[in-house]
Protein backbone atom coordinates (compact mmCIF):
# COMPACT_ATOMS: atom_id res chain seq x y z
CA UNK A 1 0.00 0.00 0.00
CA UNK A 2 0.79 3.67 -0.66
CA UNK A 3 1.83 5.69 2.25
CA UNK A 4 -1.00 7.92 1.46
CA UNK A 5 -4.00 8.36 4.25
CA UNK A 6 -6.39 6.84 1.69
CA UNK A 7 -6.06 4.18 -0.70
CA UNK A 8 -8.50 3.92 -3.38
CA UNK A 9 -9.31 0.39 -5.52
CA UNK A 10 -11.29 1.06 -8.52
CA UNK A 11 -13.25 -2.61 -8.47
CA UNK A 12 -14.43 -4.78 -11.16
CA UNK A 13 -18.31 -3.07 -11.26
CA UNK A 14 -16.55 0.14 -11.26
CA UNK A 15 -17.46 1.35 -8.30
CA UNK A 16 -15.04 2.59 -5.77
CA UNK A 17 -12.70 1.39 -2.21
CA UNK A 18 -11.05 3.44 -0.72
CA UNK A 19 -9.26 2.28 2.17
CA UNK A 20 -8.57 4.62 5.57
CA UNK A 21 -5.31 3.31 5.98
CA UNK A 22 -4.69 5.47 9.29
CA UNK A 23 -7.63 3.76 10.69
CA UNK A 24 -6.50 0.06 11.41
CA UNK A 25 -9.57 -2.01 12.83
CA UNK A 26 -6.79 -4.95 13.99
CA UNK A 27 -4.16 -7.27 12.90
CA UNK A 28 -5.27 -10.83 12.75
CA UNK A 29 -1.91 -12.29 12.25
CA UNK A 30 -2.50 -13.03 7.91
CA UNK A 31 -3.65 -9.68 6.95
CA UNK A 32 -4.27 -6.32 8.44
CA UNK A 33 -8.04 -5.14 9.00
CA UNK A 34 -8.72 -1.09 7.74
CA UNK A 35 -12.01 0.98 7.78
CA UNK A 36 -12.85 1.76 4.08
CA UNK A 37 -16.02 2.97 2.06
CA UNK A 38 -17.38 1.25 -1.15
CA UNK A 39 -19.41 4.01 -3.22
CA UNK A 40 -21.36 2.96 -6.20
CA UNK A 41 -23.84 4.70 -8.00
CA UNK A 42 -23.61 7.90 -5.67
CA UNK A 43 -23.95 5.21 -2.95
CA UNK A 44 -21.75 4.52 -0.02
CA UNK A 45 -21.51 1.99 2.43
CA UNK A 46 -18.96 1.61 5.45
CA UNK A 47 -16.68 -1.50 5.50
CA UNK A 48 -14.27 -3.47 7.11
CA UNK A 49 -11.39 -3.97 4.58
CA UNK A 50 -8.59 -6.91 5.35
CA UNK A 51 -5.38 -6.43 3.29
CA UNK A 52 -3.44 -9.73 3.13
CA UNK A 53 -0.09 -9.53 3.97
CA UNK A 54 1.19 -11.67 0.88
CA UNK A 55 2.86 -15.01 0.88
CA UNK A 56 1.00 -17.62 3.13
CA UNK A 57 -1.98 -15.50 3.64
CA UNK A 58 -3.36 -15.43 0.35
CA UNK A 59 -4.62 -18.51 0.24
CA UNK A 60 -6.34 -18.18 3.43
CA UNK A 61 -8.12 -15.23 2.32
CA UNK A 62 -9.28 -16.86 -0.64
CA UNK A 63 -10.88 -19.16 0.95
CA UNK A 64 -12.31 -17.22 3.39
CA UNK A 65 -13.84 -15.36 0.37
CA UNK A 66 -15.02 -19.03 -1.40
CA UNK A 67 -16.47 -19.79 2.26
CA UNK A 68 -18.86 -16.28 2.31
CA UNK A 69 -19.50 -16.82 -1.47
CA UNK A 70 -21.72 -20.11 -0.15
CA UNK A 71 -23.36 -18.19 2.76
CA UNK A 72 -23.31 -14.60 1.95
CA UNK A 73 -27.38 -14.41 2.09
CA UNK A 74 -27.11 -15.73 5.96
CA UNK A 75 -28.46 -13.35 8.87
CA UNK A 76 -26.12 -14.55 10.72
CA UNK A 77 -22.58 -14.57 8.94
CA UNK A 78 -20.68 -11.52 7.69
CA UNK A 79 -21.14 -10.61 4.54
CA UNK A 80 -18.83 -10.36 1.64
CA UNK A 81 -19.13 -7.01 -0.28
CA UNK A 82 -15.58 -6.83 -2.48
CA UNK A 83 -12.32 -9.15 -3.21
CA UNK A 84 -9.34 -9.49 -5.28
CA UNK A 85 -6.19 -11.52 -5.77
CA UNK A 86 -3.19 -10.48 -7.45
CA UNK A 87 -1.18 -7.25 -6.93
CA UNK A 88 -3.07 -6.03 -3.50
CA UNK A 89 -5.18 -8.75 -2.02
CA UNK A 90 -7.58 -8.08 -0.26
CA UNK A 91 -11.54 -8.88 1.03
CA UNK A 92 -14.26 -6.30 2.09
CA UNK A 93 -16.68 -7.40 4.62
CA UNK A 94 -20.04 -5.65 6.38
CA UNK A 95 -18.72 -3.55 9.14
CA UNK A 96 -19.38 -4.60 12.46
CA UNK A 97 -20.52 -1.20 14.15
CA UNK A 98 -19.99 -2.45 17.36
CA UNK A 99 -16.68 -4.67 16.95
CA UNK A 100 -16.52 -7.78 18.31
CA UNK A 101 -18.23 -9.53 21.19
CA UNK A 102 -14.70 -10.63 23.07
CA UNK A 103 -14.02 -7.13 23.23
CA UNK A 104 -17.31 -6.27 23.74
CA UNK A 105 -17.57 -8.44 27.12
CA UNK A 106 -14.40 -6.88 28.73
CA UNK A 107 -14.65 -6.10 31.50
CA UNK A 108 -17.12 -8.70 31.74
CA UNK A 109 -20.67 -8.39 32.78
CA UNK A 110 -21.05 -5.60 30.84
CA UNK A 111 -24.12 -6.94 29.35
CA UNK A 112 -27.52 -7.52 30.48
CA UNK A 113 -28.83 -11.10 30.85
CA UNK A 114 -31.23 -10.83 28.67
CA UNK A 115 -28.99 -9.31 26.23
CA UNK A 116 -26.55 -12.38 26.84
CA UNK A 117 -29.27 -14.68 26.27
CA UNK A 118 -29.82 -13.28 22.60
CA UNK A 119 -26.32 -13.14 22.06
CA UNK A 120 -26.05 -16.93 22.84
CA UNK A 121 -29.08 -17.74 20.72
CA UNK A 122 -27.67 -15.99 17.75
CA UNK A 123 -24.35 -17.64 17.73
CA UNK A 124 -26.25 -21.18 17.48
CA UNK A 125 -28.09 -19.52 14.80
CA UNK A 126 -24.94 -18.46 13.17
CA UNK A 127 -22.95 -22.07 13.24
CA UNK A 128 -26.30 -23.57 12.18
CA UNK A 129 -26.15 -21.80 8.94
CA UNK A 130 -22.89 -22.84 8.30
CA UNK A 131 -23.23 -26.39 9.34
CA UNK A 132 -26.29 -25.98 6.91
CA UNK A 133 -24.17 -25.73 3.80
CA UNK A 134 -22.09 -28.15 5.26
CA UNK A 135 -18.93 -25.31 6.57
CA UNK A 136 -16.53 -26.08 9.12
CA UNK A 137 -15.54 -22.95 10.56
CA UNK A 138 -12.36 -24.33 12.54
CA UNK A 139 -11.94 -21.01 14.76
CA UNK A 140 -15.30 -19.83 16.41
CA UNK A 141 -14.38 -17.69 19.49
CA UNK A 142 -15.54 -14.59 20.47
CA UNK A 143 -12.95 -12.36 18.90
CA UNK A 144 -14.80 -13.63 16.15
CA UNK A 145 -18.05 -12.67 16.86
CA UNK A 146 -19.04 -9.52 15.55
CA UNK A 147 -21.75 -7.05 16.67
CA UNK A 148 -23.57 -5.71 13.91
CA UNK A 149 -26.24 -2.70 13.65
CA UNK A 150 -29.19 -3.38 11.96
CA UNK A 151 -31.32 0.54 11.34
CA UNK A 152 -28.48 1.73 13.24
CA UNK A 153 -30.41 0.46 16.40
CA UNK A 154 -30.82 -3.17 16.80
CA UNK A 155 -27.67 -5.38 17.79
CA UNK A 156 -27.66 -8.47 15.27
CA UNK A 157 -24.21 -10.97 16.27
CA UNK A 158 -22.77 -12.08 12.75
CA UNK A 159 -20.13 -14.76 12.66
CA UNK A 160 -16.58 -13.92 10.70
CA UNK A 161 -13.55 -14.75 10.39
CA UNK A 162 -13.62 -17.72 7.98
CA UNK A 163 -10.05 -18.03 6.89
CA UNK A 164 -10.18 -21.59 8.62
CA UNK A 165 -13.18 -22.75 7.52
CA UNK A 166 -13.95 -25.61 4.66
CA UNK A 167 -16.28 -27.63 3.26
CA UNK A 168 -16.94 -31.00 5.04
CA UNK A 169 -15.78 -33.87 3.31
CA UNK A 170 -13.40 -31.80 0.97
CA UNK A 171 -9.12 -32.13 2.11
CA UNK A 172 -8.31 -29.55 4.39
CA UNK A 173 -5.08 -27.45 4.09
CA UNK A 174 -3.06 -27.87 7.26
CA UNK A 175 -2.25 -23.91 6.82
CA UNK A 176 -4.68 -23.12 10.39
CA UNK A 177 -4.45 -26.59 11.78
CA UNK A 178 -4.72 -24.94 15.35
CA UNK A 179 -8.48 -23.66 14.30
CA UNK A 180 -9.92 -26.89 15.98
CA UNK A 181 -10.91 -24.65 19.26
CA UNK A 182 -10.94 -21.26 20.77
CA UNK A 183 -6.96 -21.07 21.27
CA UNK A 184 -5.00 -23.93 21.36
CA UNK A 185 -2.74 -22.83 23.88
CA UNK A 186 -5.65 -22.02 26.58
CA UNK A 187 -8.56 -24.17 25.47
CA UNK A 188 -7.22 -27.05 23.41
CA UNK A 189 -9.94 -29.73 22.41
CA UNK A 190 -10.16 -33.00 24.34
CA UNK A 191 -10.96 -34.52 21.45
CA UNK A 192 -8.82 -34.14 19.14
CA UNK A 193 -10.21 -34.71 15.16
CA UNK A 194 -8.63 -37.69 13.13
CA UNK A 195 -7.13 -36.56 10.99
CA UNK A 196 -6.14 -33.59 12.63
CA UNK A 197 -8.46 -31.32 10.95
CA UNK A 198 -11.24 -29.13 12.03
CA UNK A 199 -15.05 -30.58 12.10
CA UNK A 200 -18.64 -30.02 12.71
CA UNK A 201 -18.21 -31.92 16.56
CA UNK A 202 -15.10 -29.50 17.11
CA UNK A 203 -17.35 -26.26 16.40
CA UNK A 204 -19.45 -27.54 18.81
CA UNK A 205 -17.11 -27.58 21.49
CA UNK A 206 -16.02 -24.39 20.21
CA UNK A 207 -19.60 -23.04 20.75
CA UNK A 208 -19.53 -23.75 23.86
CA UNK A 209 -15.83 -22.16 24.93
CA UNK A 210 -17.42 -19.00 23.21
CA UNK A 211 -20.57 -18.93 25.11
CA UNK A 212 -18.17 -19.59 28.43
CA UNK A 213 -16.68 -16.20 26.67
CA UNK A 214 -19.76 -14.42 26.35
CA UNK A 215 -20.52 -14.98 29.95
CA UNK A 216 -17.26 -13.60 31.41
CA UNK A 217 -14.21 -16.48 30.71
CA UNK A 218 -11.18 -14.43 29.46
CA UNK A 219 -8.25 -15.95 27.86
CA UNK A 220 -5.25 -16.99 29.66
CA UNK A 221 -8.11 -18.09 32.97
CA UNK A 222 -9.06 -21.61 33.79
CA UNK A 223 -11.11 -22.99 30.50
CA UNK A 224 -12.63 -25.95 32.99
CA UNK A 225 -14.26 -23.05 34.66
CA UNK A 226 -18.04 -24.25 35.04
CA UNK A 227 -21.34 -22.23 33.38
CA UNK A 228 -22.61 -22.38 36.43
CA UNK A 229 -19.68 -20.15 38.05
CA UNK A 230 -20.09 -17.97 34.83
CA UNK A 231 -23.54 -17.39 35.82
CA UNK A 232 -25.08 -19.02 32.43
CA UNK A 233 -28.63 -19.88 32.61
CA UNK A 234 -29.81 -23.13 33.98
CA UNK A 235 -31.77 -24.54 30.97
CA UNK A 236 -28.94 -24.18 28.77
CA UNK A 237 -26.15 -25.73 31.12
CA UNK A 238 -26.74 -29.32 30.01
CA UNK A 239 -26.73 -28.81 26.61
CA UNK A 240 -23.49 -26.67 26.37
CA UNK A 241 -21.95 -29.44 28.62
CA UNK A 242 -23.12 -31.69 26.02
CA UNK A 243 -21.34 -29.54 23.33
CA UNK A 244 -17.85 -30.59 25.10
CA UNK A 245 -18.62 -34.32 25.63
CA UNK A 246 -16.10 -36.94 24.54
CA UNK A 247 -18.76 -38.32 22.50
CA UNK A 248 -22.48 -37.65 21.03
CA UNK A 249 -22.22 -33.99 21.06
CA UNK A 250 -25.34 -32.49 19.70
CA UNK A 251 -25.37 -30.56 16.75
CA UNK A 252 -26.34 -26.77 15.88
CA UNK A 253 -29.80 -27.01 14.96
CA UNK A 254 -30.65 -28.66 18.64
């Protein structure tokens, strides 16, 4: 990129990017994360604009663009709005008004428990589309979770951050092996996958480390730490536990 303060990306449809390169939204390790603006037709709409950083992490956001291609008419997944290979990669995504929910929740208890009850539902909703058109996502955790604005008012959790995700059944690049749970380094699966890739079961257990998120576990504390000691709602305790059993964990849609 240009050391300029805005980089502008004339796209295929002709309408415009520009990218606010002194506003950086975050770093996720393969590409850098900028506020931009796509204006078309006299229109504009604010986005979240990931630049890859070249080499390795092309391919990851390619497939993270593949990924949204499938489920880019989901309530509950981010939407795609731009990409492009070759020269400056990079993906434009809905802007999540309100960032994401890991950030969101610190402190925690920040939110309401209602609030924290509709966050929770929406999640499931999320992984249920995806397990719907048969994705893996391979890294659900909070940090990416994002909080959305829907009429500028209404809070609407979208999940993101599918450079790990794949279709069941197809190989699966080793490139974000480590996507099998929240972190592997705090919350690593007890089940590992066989072959050590990501699956539907592990985003299930995932679900549930994210919901422990939601409700106040930060990274780095004790993962075994109980919903009931995170204050999560007694007619959902059983199932989440169920989400990290060795065996039979349910699926999304239950």
């Amino acid at each position: 990129m240009s050391n300029s303060a805005v980089e502008t990306i004339t796209l295929d449809d002709g309408s415009k990017l520009e990218v606010y390169v002194a506003q950086r939204l975050g770093d996720g390790g393969q590409a850098y994360v900028y506020r931009g603006m796509i204006e078309k037709g006299g229109t504009k709409e604010k986005v979240a604009v990931k630049i890859s950083k070249g080499g390795a992490s092309i391919p990851e956001i390619t497939q993270e663009s593949a990924m949204l291609d499938l489920v880019n008419s989901s309530k509950h997944i981010i939407k795609k709005k731009a990409f492009k290979v070759g020269g400056l990669a990079f993906l434009a995504l809905e802007l999540a008004d309100d960032g994401d929910l890991y950030t969101a929740t610190t402190p925690p208890n920040q939110l309401g428990a209602d609030v924290k009850l509709k966050y929770m539902l929406q999640i499931a909703h999320g992984l249920k589309e995806l397990h719907e058109k048969n994705i893996v996502h391979g890294d659900l955790k909070a940090a990416n979770v994002f909080i959305c604005k829907k009429f500028g008012i209404v809070r609407i959790l979208k999940i993101g951050d599918l450079g790990s995700a794949y279709v069941a059944g197809t190989e699966y690049s080793s490139r974000n092996a480590n996507g099998m749970c929240i972190d592997p380094a705090q919350f690593p699966d007890p089940r590992p996958a066989t072959p050590p890739a990501p699956t539907m079961s592990t985003d299930m257990y995932s679900f549930a480390m994210t919901i422990k998120q939601l409700y106040g576990l930060r990274v780095g504390q004790d993962p075994e730490t109980s919903f009931e000691a995170l204050k999560v709602p007694s007619d959902y305790i059983a199932l989440l536990q169920s989400c990290m059993a060795q065996t039979n964990r349910p699926t999304a849609d239950q």
